[in-house]
C-alpha atoms as a PDB file:
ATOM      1  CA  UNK A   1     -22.043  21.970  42.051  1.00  0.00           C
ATOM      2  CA  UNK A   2     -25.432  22.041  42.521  1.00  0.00           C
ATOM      3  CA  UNK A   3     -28.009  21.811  39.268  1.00  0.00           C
ATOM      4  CA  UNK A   4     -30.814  24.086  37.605  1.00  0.00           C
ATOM      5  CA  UNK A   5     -33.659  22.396  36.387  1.00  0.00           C
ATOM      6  CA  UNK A   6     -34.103  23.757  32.553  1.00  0.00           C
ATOM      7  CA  UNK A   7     -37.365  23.075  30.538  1.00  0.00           C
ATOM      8  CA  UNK A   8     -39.515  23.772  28.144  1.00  0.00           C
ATOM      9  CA  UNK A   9     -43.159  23.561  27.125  1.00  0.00           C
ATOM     10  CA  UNK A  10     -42.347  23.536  23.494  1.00  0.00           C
ATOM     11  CA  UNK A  11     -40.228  20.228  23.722  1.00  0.00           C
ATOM     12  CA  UNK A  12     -38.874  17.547  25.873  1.00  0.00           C
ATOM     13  CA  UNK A  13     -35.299  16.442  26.518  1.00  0.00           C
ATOM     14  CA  UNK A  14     -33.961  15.541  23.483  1.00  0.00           C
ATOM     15  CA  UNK A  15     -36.813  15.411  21.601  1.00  0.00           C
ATOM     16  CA  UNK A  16     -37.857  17.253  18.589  1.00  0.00           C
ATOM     17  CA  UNK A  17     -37.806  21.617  18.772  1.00  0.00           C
ATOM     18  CA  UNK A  18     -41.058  22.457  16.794  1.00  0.00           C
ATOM     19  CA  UNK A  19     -41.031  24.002  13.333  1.00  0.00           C
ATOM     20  CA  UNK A  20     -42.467  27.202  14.773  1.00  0.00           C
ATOM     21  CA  UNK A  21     -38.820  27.876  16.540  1.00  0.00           C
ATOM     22  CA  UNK A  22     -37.187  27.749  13.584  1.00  0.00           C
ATOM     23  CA  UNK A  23     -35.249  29.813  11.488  1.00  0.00           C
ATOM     24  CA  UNK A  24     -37.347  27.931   8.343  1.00  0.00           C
ATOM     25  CA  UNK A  25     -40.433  28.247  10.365  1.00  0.00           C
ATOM     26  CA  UNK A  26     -41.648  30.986  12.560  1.00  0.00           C
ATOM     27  CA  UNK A  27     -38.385  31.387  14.375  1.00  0.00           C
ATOM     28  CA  UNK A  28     -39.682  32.330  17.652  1.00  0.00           C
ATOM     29  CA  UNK A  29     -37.884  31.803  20.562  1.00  0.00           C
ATOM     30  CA  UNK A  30     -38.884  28.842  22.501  1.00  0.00           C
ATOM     31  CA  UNK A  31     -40.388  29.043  26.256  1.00  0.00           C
ATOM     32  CA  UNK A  32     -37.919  28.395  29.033  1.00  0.00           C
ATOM     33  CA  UNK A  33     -39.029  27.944  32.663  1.00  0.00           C
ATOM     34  CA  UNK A  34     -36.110  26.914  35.019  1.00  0.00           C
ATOM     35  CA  UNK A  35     -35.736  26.091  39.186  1.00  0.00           C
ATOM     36  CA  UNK A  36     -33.024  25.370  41.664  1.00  0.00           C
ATOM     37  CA  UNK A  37     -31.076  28.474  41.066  1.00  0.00           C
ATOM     38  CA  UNK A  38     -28.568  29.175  43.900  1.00  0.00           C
ATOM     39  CA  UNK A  39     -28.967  32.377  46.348  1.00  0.00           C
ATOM     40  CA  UNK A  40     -25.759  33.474  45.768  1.00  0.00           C
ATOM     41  CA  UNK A  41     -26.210  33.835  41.918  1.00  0.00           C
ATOM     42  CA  UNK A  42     -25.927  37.792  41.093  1.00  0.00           C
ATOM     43  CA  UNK A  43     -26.799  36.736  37.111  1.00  0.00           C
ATOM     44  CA  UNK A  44     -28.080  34.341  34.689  1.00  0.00           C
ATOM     45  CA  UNK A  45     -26.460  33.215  31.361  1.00  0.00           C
ATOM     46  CA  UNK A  46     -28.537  31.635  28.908  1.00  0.00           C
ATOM     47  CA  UNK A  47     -26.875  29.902  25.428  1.00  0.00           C
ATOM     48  CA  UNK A  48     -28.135  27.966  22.991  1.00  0.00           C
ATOM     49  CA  UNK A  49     -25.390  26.171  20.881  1.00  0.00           C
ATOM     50  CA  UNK A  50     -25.483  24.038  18.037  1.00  0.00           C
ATOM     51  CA  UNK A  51     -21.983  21.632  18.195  1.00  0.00           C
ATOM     52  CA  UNK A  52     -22.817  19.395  15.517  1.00  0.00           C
ATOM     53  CA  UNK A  53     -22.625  22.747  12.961  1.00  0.00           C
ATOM     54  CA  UNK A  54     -20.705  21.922   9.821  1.00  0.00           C
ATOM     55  CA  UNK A  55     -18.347  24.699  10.503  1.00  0.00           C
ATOM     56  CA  UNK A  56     -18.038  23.983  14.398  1.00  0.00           C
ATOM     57  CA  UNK A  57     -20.477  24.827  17.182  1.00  0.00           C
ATOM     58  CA  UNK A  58     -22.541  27.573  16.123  1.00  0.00           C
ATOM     59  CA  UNK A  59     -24.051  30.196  18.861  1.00  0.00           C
ATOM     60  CA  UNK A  60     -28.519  30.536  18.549  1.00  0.00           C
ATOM     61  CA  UNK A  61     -28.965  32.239  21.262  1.00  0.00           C
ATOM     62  CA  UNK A  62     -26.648  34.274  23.573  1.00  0.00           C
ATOM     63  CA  UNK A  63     -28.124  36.393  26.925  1.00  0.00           C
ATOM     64  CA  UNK A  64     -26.321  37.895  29.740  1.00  0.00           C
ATOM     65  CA  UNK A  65     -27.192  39.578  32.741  1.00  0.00           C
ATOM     66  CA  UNK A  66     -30.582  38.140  33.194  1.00  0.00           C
ATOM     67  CA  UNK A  67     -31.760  39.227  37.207  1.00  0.00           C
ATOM     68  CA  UNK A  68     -31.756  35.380  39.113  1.00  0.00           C
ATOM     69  CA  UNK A  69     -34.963  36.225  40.299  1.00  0.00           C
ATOM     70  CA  UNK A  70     -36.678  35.641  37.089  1.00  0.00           C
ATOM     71  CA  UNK A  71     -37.352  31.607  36.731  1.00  0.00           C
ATOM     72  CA  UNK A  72     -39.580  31.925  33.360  1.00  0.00           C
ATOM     73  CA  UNK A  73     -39.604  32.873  29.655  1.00  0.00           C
ATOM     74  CA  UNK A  74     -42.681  33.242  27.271  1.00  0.00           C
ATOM     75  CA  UNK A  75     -42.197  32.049  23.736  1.00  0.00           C
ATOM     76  CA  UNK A  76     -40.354  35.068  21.506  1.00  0.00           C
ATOM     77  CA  UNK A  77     -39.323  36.756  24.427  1.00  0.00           C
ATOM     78  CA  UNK A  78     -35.662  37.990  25.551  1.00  0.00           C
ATOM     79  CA  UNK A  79     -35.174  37.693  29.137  1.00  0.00           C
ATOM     80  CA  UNK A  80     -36.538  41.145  30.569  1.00  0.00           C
ATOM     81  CA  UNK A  81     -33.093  42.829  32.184  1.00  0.00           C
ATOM     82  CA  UNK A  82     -30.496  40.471  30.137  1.00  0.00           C
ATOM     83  CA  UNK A  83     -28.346  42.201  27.203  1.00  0.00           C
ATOM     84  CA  UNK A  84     -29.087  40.209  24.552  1.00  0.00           C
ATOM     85  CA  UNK A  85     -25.921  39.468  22.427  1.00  0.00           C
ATOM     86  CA  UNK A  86     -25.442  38.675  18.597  1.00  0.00           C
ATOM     87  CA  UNK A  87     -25.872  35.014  17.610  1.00  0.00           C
ATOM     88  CA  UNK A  88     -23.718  33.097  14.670  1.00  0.00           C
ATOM     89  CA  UNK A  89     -25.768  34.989  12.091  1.00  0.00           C
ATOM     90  CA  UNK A  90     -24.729  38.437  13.206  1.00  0.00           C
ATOM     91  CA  UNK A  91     -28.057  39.242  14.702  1.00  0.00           C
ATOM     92  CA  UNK A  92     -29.198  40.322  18.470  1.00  0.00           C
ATOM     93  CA  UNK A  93     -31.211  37.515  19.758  1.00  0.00           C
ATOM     94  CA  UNK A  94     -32.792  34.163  18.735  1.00  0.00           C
ATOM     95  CA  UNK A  95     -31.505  32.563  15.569  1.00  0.00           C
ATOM     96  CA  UNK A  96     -33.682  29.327  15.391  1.00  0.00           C
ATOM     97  CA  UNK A  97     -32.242  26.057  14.016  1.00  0.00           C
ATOM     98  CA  UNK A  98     -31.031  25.803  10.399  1.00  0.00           C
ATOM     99  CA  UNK A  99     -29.028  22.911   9.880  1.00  0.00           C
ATOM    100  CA  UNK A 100     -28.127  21.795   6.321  1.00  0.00           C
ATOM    101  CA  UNK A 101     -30.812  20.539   4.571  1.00  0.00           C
ATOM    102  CA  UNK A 102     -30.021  16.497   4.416  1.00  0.00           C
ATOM    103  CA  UNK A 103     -27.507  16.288   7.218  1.00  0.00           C
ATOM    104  CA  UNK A 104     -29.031  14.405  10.402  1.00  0.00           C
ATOM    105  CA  UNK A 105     -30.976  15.705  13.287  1.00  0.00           C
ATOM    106  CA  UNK A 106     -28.979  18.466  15.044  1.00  0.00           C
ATOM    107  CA  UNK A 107     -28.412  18.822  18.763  1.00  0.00           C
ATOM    108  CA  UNK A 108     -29.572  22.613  20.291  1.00  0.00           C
ATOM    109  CA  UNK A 109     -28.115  22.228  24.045  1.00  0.00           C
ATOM    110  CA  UNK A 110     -29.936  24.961  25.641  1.00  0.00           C
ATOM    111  CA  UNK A 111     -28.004  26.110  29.048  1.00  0.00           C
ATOM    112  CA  UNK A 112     -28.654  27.947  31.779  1.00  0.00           C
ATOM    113  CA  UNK A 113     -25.574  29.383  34.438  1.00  0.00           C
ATOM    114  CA  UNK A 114     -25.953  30.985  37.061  1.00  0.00           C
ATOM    115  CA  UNK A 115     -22.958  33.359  37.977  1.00  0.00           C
ATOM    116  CA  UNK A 116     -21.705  34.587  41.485  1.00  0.00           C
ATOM    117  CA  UNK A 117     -20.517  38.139  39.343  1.00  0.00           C
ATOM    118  CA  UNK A 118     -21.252  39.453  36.307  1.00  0.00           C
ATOM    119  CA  UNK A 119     -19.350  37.647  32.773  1.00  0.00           C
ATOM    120  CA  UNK A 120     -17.674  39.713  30.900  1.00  0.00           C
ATOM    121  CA  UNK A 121     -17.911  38.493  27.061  1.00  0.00           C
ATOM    122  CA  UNK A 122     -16.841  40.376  23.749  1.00  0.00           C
ATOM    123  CA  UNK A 123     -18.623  41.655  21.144  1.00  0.00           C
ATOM    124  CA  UNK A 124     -19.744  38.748  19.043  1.00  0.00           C
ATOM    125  CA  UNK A 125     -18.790  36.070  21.363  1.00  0.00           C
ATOM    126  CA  UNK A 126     -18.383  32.607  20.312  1.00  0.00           C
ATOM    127  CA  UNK A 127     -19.794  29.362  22.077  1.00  0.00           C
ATOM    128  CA  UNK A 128     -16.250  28.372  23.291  1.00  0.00           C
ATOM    129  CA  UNK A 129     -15.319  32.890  24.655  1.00  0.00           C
ATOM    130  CA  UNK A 130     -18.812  31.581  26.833  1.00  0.00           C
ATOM    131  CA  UNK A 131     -17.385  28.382  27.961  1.00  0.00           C
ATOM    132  CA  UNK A 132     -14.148  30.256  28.810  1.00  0.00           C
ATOM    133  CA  UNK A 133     -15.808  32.476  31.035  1.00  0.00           C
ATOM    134  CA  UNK A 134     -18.371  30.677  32.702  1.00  0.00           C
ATOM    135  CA  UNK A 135     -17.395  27.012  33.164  1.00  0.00           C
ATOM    136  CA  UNK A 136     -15.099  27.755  35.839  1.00  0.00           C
ATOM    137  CA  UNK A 137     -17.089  30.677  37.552  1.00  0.00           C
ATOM    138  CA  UNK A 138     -20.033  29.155  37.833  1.00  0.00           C
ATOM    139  CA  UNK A 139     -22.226  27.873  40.853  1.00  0.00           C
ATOM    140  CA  UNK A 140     -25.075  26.312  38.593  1.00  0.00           C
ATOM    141  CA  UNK A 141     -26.298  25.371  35.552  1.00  0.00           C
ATOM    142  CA  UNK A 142     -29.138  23.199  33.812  1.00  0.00           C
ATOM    143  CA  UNK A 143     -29.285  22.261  30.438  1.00  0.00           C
ATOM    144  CA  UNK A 144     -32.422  20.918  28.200  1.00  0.00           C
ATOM    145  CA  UNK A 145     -31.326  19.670  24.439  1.00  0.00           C
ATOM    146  CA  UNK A 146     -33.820  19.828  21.473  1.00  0.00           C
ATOM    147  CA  UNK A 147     -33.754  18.130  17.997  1.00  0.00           C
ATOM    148  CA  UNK A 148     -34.048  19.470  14.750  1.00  0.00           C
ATOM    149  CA  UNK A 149     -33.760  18.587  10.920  1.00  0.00           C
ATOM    150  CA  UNK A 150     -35.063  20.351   7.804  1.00  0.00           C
END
């Protein structure tokens, strides 16, 4: 399977997601900017899941239909095209980190698939309906994982 390079200005691999992307901060969206997408892609998935959630892995950020040609994403911005979907909290869009104050640093895996045909998710789709439906379809994906603790 080949692999789609993920990234983001805002933070490294595994290093710390900035206050400002928070739910306790600013809670904008981070930036995304991704490569290596395959031709044969006809969409783009993009989740951001938090598995170390006290009640099990909680969905930040879930958008679907995003056009392959697009390869960036400005900070607080949906991808243009995608139907954004509700996150954990009930709300369309990005749902910045809040993990309970005191526990450790929480892991945000933020990944990227790209689908030969359009998913087809329900209404308020958890992190494993996603996994469900894309881990097997799939022809790519990338993944970048921030850090974050109140």
């Amino acid at each position: 399977m080949a692999g789609i390079e993920l990234r983001s200005t805002a933070f490294n691999d595994h290093a710390p997601i900035p206050r400002r992307h928070a739910r306790d901060g600013e809670n904008v969206s981070p930036p995304l900017s991704w490569s290596g997408v395959p031709d044969d892609a006809a969409e783009l998935l993009l989740l951001c899941e938090d598995p170390d959630a006290p009640t099990g892995t909680f969905v930040h950020w879930l958008v679907t239909g995003i056009p392959p040609a697009d390869a960036t994403l400005d900070a607080g911005q949906s991808p243009p095209g995608g139907q954004v979907r509700a996150n954990g909290w009930g709300e369309r869009g990005w749902g910045g980190p809040h993990p309970p104050a005191g526990d450790e640093a929480h892991r945000y895996f933020f990944r990227l698939y790209a689908l030969p045909e359009p998913v087809s998710l329900p209404g308020g789709a958890t992190a494993d309906d996603v996994h469900r439906a894309v881990d097997a379809a799939q022809s790519a994906s990338g993944t970048i994982v921030g850090m974050y603790q109140r």
